[in-house]
PDB file of N, CA and C in Angstrom:
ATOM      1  N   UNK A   1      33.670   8.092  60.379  1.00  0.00           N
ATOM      2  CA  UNK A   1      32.441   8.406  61.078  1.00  0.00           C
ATOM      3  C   UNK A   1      31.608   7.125  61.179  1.00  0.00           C
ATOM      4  N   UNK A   2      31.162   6.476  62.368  1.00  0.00           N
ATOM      5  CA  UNK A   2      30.114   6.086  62.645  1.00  0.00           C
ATOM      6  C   UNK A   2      28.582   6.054  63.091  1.00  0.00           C
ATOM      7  N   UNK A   3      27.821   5.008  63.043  1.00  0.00           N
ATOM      8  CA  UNK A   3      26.413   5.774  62.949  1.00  0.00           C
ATOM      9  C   UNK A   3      25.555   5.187  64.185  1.00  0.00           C
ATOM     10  N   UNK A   4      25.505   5.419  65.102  1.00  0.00           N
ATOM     11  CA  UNK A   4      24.680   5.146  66.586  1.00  0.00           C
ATOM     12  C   UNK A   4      22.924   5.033  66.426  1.00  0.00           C
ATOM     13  N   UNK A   5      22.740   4.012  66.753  1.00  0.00           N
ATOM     14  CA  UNK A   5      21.337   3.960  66.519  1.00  0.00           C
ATOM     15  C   UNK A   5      20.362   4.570  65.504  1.00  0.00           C
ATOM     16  N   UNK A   6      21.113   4.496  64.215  1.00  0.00           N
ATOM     17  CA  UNK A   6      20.727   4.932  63.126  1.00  0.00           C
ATOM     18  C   UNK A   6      20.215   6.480  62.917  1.00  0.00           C
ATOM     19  N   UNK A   7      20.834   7.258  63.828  1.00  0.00           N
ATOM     20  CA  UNK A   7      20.777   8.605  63.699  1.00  0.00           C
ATOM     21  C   UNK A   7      21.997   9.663  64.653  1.00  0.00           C
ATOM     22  N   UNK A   8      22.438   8.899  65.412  1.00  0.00           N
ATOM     23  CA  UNK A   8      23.786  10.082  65.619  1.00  0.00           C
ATOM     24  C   UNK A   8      25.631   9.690  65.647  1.00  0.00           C
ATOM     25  N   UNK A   9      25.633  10.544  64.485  1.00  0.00           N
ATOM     26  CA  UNK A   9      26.905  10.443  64.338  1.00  0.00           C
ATOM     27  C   UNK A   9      27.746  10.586  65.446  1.00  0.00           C
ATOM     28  N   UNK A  10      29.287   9.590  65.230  1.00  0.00           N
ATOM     29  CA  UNK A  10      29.840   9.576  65.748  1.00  0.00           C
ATOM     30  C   UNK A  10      31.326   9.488  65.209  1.00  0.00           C
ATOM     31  N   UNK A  11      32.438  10.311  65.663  1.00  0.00           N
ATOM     32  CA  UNK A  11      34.037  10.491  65.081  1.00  0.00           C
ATOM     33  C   UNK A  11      34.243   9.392  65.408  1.00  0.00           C
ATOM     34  N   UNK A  12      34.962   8.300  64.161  1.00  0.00           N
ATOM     35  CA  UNK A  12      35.958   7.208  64.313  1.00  0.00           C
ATOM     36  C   UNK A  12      36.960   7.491  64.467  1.00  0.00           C
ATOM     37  N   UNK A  13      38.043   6.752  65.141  1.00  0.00           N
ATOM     38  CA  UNK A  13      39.661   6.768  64.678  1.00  0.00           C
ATOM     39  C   UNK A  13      39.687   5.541  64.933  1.00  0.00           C
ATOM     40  N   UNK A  14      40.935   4.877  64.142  1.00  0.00           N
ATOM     41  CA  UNK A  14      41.553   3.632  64.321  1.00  0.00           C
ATOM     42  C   UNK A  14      41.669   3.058  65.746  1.00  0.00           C
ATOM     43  N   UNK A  15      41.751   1.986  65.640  1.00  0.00           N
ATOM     44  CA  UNK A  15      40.946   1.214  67.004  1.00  0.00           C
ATOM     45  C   UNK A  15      40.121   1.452  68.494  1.00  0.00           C
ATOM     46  N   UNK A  16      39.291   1.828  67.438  1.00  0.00           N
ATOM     47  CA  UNK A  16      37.854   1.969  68.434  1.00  0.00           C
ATOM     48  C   UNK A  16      37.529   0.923  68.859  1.00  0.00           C
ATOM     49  N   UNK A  17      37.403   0.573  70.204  1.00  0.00           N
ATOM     50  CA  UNK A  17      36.673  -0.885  70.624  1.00  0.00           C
ATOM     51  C   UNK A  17      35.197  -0.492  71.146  1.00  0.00           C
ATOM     52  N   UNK A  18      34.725  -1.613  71.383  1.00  0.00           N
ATOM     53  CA  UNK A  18      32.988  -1.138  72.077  1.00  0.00           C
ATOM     54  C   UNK A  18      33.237  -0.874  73.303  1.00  0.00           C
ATOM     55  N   UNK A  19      33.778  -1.002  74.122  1.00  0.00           N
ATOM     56  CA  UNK A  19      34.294  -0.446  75.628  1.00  0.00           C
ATOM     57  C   UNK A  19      34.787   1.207  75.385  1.00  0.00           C
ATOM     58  N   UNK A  20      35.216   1.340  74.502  1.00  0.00           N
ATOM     59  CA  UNK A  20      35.691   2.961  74.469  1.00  0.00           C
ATOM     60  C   UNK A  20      34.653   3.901  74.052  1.00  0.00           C
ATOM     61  N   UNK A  21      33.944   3.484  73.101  1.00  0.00           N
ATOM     62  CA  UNK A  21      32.422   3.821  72.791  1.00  0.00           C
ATOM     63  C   UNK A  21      31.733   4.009  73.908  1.00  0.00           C
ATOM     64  N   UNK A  22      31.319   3.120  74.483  1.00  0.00           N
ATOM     65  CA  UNK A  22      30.800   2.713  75.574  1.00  0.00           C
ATOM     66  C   UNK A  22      30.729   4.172  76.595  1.00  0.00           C
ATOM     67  N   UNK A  23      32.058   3.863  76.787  1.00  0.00           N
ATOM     68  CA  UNK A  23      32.113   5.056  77.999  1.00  0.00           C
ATOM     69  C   UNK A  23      32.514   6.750  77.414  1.00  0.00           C
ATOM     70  N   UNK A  24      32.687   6.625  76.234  1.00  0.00           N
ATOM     71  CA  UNK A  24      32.723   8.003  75.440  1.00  0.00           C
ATOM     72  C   UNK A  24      31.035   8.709  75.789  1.00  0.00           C
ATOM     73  N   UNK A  25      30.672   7.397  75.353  1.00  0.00           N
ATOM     74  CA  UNK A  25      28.718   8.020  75.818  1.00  0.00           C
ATOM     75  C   UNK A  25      28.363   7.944  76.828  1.00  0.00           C
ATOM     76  N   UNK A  26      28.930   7.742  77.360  1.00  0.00           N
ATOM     77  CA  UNK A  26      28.545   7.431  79.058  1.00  0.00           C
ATOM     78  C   UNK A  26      27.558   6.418  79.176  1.00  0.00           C
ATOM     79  N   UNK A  27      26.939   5.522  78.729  1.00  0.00           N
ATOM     80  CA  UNK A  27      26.740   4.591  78.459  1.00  0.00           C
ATOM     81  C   UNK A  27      26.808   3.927  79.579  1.00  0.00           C
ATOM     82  N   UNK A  28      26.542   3.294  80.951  1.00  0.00           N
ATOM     83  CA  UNK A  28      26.754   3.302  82.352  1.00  0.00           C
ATOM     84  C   UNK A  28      24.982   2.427  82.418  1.00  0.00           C
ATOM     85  N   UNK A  29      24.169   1.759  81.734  1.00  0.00           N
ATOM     86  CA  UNK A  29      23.518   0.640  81.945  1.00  0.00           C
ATOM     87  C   UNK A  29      23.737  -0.708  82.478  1.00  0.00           C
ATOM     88  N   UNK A  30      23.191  -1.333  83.510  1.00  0.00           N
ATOM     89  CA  UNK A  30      24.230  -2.502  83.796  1.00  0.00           C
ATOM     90  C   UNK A  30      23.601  -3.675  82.827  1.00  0.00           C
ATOM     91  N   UNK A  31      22.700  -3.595  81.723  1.00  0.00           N
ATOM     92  CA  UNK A  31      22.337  -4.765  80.996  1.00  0.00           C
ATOM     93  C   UNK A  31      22.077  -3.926  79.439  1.00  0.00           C
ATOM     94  N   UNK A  32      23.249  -3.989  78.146  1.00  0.00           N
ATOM     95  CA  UNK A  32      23.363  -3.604  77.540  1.00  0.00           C
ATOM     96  C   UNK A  32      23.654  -4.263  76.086  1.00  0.00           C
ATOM     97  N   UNK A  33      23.303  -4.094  75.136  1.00  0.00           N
ATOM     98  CA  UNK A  33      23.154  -5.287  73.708  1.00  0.00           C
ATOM     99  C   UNK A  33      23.718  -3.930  72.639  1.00  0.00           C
ATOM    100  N   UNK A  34      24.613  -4.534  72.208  1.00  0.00           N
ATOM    101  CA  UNK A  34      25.779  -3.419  71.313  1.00  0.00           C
ATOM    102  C   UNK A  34      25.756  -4.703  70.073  1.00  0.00           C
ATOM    103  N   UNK A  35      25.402  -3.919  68.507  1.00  0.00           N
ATOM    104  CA  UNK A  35      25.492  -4.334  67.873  1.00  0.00           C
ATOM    105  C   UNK A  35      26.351  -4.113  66.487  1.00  0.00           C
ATOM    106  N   UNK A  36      27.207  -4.536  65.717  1.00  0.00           N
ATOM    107  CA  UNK A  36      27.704  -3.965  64.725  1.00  0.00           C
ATOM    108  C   UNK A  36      27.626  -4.525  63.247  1.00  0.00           C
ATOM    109  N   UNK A  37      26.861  -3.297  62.812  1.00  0.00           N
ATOM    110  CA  UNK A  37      26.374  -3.918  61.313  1.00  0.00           C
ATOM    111  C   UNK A  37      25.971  -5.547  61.190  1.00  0.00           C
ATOM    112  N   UNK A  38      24.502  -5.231  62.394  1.00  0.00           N
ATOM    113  CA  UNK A  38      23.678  -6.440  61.865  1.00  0.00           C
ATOM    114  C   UNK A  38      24.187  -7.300  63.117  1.00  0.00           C
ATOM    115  N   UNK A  39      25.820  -7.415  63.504  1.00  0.00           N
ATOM    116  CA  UNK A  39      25.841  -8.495  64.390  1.00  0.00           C
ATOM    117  C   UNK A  39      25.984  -8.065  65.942  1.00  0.00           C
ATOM    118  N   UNK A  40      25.293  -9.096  66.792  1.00  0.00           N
ATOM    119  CA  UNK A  40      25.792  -8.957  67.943  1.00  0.00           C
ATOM    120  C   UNK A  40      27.348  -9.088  68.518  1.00  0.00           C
ATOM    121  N   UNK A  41      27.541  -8.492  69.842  1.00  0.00           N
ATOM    122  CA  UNK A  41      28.894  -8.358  70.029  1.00  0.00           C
ATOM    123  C   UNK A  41      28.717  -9.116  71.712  1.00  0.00           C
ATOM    124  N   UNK A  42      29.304  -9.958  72.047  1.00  0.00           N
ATOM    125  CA  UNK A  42      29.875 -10.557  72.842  1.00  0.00           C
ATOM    126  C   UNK A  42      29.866  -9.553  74.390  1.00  0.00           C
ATOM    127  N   UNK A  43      29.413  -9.852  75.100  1.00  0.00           N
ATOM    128  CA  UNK A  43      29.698  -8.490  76.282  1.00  0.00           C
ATOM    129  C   UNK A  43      31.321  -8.739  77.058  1.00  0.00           C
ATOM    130  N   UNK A  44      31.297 -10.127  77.006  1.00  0.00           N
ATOM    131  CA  UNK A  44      33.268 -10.012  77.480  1.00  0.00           C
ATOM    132  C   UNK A  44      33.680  -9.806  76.050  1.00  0.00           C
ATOM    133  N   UNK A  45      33.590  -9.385  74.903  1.00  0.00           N
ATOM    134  CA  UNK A  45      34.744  -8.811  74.309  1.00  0.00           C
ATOM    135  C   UNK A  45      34.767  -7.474  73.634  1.00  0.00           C
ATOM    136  N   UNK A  46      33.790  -6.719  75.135  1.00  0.00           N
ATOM    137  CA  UNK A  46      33.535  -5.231  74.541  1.00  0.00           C
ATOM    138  C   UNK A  46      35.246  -4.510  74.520  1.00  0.00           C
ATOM    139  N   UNK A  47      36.264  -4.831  74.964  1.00  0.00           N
ATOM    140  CA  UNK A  47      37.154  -4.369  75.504  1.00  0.00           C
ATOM    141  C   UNK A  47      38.233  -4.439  74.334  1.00  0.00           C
ATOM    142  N   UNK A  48      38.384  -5.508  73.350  1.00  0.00           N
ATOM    143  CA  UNK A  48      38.826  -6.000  72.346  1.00  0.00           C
ATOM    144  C   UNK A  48      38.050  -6.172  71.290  1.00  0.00           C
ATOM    145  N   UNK A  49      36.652  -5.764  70.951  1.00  0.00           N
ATOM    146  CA  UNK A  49      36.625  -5.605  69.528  1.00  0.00           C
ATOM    147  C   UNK A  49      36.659  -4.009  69.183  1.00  0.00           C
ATOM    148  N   UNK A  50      36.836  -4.489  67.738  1.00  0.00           N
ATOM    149  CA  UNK A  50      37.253  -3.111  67.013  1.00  0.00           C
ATOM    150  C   UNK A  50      35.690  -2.654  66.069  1.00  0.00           C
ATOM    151  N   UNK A  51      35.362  -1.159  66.089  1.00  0.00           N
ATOM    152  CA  UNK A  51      34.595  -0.891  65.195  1.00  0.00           C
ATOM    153  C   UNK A  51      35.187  -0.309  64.099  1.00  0.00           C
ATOM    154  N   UNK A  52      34.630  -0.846  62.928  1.00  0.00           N
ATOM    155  CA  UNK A  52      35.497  -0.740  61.836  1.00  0.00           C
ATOM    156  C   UNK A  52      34.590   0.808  60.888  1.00  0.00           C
ATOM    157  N   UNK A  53      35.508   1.494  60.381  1.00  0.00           N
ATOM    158  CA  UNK A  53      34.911   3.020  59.911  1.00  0.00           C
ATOM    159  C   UNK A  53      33.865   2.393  59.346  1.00  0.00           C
ATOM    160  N   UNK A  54      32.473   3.563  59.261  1.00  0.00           N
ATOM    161  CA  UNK A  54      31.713   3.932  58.545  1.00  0.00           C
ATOM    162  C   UNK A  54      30.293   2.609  59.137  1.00  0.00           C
ATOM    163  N   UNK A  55      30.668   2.228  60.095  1.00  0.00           N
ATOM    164  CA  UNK A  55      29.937   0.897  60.936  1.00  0.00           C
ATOM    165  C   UNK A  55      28.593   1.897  61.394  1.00  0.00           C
ATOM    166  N   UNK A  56      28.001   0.522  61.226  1.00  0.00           N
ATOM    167  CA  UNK A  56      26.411   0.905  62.030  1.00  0.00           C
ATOM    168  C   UNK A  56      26.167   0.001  63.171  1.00  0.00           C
ATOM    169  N   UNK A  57      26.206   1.231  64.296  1.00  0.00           N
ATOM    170  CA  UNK A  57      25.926   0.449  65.900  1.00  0.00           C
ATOM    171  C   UNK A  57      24.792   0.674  66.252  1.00  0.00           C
ATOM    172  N   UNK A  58      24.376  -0.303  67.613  1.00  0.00           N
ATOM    173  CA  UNK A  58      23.359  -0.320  67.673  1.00  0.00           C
ATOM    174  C   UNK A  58      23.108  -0.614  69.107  1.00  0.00           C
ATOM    175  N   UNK A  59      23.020   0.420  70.240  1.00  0.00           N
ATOM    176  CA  UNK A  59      23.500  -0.204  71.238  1.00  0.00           C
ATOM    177  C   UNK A  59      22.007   0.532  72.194  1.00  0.00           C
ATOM    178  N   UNK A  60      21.228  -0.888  72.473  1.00  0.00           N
ATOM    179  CA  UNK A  60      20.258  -1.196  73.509  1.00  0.00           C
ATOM    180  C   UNK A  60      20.386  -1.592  75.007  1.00  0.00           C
ATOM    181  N   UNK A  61      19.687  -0.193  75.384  1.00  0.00           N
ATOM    182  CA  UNK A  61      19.640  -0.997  76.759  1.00  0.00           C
ATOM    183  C   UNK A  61      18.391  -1.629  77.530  1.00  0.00           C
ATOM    184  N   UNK A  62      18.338  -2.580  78.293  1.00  0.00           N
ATOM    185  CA  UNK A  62      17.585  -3.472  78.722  1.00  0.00           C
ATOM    186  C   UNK A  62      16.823  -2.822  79.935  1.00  0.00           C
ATOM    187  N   UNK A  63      15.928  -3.109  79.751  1.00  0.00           N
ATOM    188  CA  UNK A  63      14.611  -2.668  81.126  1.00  0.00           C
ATOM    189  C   UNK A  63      14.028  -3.513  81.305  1.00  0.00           C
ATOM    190  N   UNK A  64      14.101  -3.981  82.794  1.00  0.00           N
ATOM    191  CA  UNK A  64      12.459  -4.578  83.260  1.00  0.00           C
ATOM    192  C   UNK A  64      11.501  -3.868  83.350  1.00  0.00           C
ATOM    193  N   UNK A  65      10.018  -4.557  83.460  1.00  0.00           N
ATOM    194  CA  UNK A  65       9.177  -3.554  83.832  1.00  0.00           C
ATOM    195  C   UNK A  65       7.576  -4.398  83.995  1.00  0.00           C
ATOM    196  N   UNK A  66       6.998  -3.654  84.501  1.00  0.00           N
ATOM    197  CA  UNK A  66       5.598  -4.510  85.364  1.00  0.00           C
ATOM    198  C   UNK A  66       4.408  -4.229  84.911  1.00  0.00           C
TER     199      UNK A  66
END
C-alpha cells in the first residue's frame, strides 16, 4: 500500500512506475510534480521509475493564475 498526498491510500504491486499511477488516477494535468518520499521524480522518467511499497507520493499539479 501506498500513500497519495498524505491521505489516500493506494494498492501497490511490484513494479509500479509513476506513469501507471499516473493514469490509474486519471491524473491528465499537462504540468505535474510527482514526488517520492521526499524526492522529486524526473518527468521523462515517469515511465521507468518504480514506486517502492509502503512509499509516500506526492503528486502536484501546477496552475497559473492572475
Amino acid at each position: 500500500m501506498i500513500t497519495i498526498n498524505k491521505r489516500e491510500p493506494f494498492n501497490w504491486h511490484e513494479g509500479l512506475t509513476v506513469a501507471e499511477l499516473l493514469a490509474a488516477k486519471t491524473y491528465t494535468y499537462p504540468h505535474i510534480i510527482v514526488s517520492i518520499n521526499g524526492t522529486v521524480v524526473s518527468h521523462d522518467t515517469y515511465a521507468e521509475t518504480l514506486i517502492p511499497d509502503e512509499a509516500d507520493v506526492r503528486v502536484i499539479h501546477l496552475i497559473a493564475g492572475g
